[in-house]
Protein backbone atom coordinates (compact mmCIF):
# COMPACT_ATOMS: atom_id res chain seq x y z
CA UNK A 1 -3.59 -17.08 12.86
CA UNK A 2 -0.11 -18.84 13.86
CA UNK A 3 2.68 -17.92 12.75
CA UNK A 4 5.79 -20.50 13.20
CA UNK A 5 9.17 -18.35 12.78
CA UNK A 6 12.01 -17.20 15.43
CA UNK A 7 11.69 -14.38 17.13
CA UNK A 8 14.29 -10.98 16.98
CA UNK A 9 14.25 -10.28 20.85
CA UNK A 10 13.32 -12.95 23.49
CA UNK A 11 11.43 -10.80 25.39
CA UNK A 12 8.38 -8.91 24.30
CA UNK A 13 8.90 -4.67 24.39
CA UNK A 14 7.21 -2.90 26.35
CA UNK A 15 5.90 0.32 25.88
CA UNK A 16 4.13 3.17 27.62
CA UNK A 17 0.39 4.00 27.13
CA UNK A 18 -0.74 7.70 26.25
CA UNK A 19 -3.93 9.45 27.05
CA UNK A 20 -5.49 11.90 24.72
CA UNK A 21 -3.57 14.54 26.65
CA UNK A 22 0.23 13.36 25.85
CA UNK A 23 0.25 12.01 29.35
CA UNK A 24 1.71 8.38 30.26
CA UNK A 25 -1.30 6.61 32.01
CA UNK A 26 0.40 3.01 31.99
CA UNK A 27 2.11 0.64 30.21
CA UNK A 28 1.48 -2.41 28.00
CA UNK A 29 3.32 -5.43 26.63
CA UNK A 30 3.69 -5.24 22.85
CA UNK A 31 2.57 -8.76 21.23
CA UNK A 32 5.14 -11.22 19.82
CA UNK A 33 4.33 -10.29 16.86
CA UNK A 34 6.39 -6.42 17.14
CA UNK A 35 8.92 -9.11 17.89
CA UNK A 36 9.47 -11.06 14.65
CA UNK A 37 12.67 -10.41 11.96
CA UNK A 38 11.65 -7.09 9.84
CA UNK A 39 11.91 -9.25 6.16
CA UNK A 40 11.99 -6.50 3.07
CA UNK A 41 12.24 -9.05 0.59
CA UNK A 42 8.34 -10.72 1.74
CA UNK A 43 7.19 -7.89 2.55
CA UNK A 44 8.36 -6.22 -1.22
CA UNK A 45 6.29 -9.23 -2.96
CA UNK A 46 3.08 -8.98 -0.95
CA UNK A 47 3.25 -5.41 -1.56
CA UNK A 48 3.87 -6.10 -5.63
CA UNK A 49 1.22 -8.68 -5.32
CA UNK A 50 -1.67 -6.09 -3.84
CA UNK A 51 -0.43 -3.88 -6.12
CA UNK A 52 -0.77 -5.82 -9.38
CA UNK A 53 -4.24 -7.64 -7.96
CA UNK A 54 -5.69 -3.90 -9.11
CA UNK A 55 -4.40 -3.59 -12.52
CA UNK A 56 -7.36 -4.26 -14.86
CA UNK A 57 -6.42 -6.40 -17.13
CA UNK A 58 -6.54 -5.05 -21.28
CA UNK A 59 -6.69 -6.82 -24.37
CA UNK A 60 -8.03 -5.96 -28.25
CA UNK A 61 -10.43 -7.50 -30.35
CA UNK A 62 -8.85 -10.78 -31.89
CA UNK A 63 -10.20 -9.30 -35.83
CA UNK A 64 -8.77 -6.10 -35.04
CA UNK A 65 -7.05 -4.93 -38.49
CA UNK A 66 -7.70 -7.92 -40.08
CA UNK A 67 -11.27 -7.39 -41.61
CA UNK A 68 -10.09 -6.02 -44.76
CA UNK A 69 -10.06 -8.78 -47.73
CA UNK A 70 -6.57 -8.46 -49.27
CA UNK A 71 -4.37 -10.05 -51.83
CA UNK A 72 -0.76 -10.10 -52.53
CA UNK A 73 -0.27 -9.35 -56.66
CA UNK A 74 2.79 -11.49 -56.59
CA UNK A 75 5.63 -10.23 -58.36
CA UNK A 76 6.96 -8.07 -60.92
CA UNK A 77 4.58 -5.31 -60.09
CA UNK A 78 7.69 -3.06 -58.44
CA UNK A 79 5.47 -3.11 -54.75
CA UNK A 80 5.84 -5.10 -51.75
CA UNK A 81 4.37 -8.71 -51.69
CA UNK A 82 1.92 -7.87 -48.90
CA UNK A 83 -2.24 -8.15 -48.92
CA UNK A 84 -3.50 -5.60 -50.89
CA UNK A 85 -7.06 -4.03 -52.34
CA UNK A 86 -7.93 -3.86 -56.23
CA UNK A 87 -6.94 -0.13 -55.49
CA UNK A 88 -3.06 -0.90 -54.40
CA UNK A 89 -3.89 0.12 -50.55
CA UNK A 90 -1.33 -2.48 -48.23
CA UNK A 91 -4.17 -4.14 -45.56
CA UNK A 92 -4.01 -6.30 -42.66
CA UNK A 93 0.13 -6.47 -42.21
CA UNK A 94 1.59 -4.38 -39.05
CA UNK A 95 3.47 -1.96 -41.34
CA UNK A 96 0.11 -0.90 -43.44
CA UNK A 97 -1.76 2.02 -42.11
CA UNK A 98 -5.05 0.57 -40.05
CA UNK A 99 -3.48 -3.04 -40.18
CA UNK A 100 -3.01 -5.52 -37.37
CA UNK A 101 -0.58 -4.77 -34.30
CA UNK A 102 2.51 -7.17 -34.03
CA UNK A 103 1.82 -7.73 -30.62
CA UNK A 104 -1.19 -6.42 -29.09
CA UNK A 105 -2.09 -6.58 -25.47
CA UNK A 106 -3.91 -9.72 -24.48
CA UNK A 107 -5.94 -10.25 -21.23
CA UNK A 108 -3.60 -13.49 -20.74
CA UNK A 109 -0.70 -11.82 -19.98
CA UNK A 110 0.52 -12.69 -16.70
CA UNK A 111 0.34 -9.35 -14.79
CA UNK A 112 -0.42 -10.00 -11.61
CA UNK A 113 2.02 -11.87 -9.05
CA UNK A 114 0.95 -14.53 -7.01
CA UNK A 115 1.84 -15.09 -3.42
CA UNK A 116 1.35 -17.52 -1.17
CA UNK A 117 -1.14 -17.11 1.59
CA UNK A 118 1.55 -17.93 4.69
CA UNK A 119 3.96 -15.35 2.61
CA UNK A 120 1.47 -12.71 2.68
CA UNK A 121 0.53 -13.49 6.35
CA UNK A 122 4.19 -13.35 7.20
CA UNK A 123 4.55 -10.67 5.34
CA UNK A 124 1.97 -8.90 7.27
CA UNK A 125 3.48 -10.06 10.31
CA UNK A 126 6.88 -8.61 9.44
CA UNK A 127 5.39 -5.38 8.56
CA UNK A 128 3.57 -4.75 11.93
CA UNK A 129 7.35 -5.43 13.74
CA UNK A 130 8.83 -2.50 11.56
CA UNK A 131 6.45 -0.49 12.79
CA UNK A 132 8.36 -0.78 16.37
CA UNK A 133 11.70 -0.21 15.18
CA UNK A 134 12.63 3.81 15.89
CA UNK A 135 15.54 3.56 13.36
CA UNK A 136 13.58 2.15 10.66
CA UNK A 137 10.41 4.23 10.89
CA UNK A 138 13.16 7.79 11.03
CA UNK A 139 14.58 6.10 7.73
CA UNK A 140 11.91 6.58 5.79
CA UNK A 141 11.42 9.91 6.52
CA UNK A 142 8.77 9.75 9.20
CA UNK A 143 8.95 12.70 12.19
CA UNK A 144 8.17 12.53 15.61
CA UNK A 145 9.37 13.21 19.14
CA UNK A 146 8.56 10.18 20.88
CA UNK A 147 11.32 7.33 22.17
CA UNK A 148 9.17 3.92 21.91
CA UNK A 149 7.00 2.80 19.23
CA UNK A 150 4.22 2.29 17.91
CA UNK A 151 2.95 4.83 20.07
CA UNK A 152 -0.22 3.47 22.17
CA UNK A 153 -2.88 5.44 23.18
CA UNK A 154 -6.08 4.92 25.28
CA UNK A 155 -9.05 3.83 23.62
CA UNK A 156 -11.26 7.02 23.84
CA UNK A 157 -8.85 8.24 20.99
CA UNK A 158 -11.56 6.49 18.84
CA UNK A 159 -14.16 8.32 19.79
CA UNK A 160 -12.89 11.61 18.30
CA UNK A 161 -15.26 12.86 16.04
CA UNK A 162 -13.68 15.84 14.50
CA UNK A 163 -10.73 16.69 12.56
CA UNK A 164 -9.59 20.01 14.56
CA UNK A 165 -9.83 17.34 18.26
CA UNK A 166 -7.80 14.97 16.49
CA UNK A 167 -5.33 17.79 15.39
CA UNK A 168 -5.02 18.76 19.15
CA UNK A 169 -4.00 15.57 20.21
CA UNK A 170 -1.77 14.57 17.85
CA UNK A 171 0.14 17.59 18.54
CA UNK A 172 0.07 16.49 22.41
CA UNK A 173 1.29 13.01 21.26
CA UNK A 174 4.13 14.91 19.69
CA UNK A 175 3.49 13.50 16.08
CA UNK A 176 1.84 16.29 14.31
CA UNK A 177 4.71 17.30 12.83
CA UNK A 178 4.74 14.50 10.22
CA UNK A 179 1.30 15.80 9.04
CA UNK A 180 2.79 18.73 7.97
CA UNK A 181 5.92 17.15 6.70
CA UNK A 182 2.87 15.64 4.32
CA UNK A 183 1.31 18.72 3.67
CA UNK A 184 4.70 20.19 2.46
CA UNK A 185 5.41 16.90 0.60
CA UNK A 186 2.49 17.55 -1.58
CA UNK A 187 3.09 18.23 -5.52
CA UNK A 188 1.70 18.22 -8.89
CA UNK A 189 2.26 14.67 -10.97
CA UNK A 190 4.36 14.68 -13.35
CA UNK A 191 3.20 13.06 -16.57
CA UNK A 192 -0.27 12.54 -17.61
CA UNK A 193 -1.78 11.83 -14.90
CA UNK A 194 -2.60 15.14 -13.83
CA UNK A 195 -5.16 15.16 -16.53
CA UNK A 196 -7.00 11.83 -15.07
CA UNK A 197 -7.93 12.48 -11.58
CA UNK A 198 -4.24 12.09 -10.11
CA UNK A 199 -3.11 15.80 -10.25
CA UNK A 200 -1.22 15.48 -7.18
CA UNK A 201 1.12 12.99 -5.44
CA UNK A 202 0.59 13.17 -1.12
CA UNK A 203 3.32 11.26 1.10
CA UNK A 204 2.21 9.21 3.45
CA UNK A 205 1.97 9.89 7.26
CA UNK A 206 0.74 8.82 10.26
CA UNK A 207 -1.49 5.62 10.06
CA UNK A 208 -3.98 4.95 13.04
CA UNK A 209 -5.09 1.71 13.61
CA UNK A 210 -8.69 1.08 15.49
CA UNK A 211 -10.82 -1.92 16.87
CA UNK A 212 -13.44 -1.16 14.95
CA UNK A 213 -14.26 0.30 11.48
CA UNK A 214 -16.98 2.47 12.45
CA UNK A 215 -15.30 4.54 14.78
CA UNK A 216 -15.90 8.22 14.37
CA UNK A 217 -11.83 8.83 14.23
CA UNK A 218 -12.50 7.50 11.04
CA UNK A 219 -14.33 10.18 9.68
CA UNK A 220 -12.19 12.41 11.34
CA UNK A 221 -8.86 11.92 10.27
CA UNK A 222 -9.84 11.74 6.43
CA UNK A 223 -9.07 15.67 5.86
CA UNK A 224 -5.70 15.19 7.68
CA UNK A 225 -3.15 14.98 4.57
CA UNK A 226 -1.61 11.58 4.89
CA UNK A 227 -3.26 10.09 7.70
CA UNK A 228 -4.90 6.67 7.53
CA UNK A 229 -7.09 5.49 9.63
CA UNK A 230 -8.21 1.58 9.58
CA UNK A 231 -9.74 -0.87 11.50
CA UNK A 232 -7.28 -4.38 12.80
CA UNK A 233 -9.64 -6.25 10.74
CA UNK A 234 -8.87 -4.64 7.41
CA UNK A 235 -4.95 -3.89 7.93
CA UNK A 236 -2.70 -4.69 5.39
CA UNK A 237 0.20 -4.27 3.88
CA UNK A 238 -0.46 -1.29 1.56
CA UNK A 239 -1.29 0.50 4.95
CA UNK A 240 2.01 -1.17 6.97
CA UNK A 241 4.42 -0.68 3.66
CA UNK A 242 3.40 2.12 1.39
CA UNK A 243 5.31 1.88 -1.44
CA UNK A 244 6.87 -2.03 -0.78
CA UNK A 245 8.69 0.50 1.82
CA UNK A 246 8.29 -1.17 6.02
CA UNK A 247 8.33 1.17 8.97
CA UNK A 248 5.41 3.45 9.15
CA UNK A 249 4.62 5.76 11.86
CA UNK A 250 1.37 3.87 13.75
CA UNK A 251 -0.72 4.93 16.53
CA UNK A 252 -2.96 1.56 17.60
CA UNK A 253 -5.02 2.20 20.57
CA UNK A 254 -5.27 -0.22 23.77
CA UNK A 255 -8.51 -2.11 22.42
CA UNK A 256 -6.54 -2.37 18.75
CA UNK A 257 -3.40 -3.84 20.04
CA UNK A 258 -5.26 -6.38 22.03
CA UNK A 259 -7.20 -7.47 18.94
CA UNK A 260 -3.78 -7.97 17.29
CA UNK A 261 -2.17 -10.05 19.77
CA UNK A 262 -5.55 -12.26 19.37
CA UNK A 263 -5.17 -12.17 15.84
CA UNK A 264 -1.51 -13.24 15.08
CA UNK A 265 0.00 -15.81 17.44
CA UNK A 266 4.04 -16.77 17.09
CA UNK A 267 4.59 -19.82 17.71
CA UNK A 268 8.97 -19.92 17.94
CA UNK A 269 10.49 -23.07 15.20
């Protein structure tokens, strides 16, 4: 994919490569795209536009309070002029008890927002290069020790197959302590909701980014409260920008970040 905007810095970041030990091994150049202008505003209406792209749409039956056979008695009968049975009961008008609703929900409402396809792909784009900004990523409340980001590691961190290894290393990468800023962030819904599956609300945390989607860190990191963990291939914005909100804390490993250079080329305008 090309992507024809100017660049923030002229020359690409570079940043240091971790193994599954906390240990520098070596270092990589980040792609152009961690280079690009972090733009809140696209990146707020490709979230919106995900967002409202789930919303099933509801409507009501087009007869709905209308199938009762009324007449109005006219005047002079000290009663409202409104449809009416033989036995005085007020039918079909919004006011009467089982009539029609004013305005009911309808299926052609326009609820969900449509975005361009090179919006959404900058968007995208704009998202990954908040993910390299320190100050941005500390603003929304993420915690780590680290100095350069997104923190790279080697690609054997995909090969972890179970939650208490991938605990371990995180903890060596000095970013564990975001998972339990998530495990203390989690609380009971207020509202409703609590009664239909969403009982609690769970802040996001670290999001790991593989080259493939059947890597066993998958599995893995599922129990981890807050952690995501996604393949290049099926990144998006709802995993860059929780919440229309850039600057998420990402580990990508080596084999990852070389899929993304591939995958979004910047081409300066």
């Amino acid at each position: 994919m090309r992507i024809i905007v100017s660049p923030s810095r002229i020359e690409p970041a570079k940043v240091p490569v971790y193994n599954l030990d906390g240990n520098v091994v070596s270092e990589v150049v980040l792609p152009p795209v961690f280079s690009l202008t972090v733009r809140n505003d696209v990146i707020r209406r490709a979230f919106l536009s995900v967002l409202t792209a789930r919303i099933q749409p509801k409507g009501r039956d087009e007869l709905a309070g209308k199938r009762r056979v009324g007449e109005s008695w006219g005047i002079n009968y000290s009663v409202a002029r409104v449809p009416r049975l033989d036995n005085g009961r007020a039918v079909f008008v919004p006011q009467a008890r089982g009539g029609r609703l004013a305005f009911p929900p309808t299926t052609r409402r326009g609820i969900y927002e449509r975005v361009n396809k090179k919006e959404k792909l900058l968007a995208l784009a704009s998202a990954l290069a908040a993910t390299s900004d320190v100050d941005l990523v500390k603003r929304r409340g993420h915690k780590f020790s680290v100095g350069t980001l997104p923190l790279v590691t080697v690609d054997d961190l995909e090969n972890i197959d179970k939650t208490s290894t991938l605990k371990k290393t995180l903890q060596l990468l000095k970013v564990w302590e975001d998972v339990v800023r998530a495990y203390e962030g989690i609380k009971i819904r207020a509202g409703k909701g609590k009664m239909r599956g969403r009982r609690y609300v769970e802040p996001k945390s670290i999001l790991i980014v593989v080259s493939s989607n059947k890597a066993p860190v998958i599995r893995a990191g599922r129990a981890l409260p807050g952690v995501d963990v996604v393949s290049v291939d099926l990144l998006g914005v709802m995993h860059l920008a929780p919440g229309g909100h850039p600057g998420r804390l990402m580990i990508i490993t080596s084999g990852a970040l070389a899929k993304l250079g591939e995958k979004f080329r910047v081409v300066p305008a």
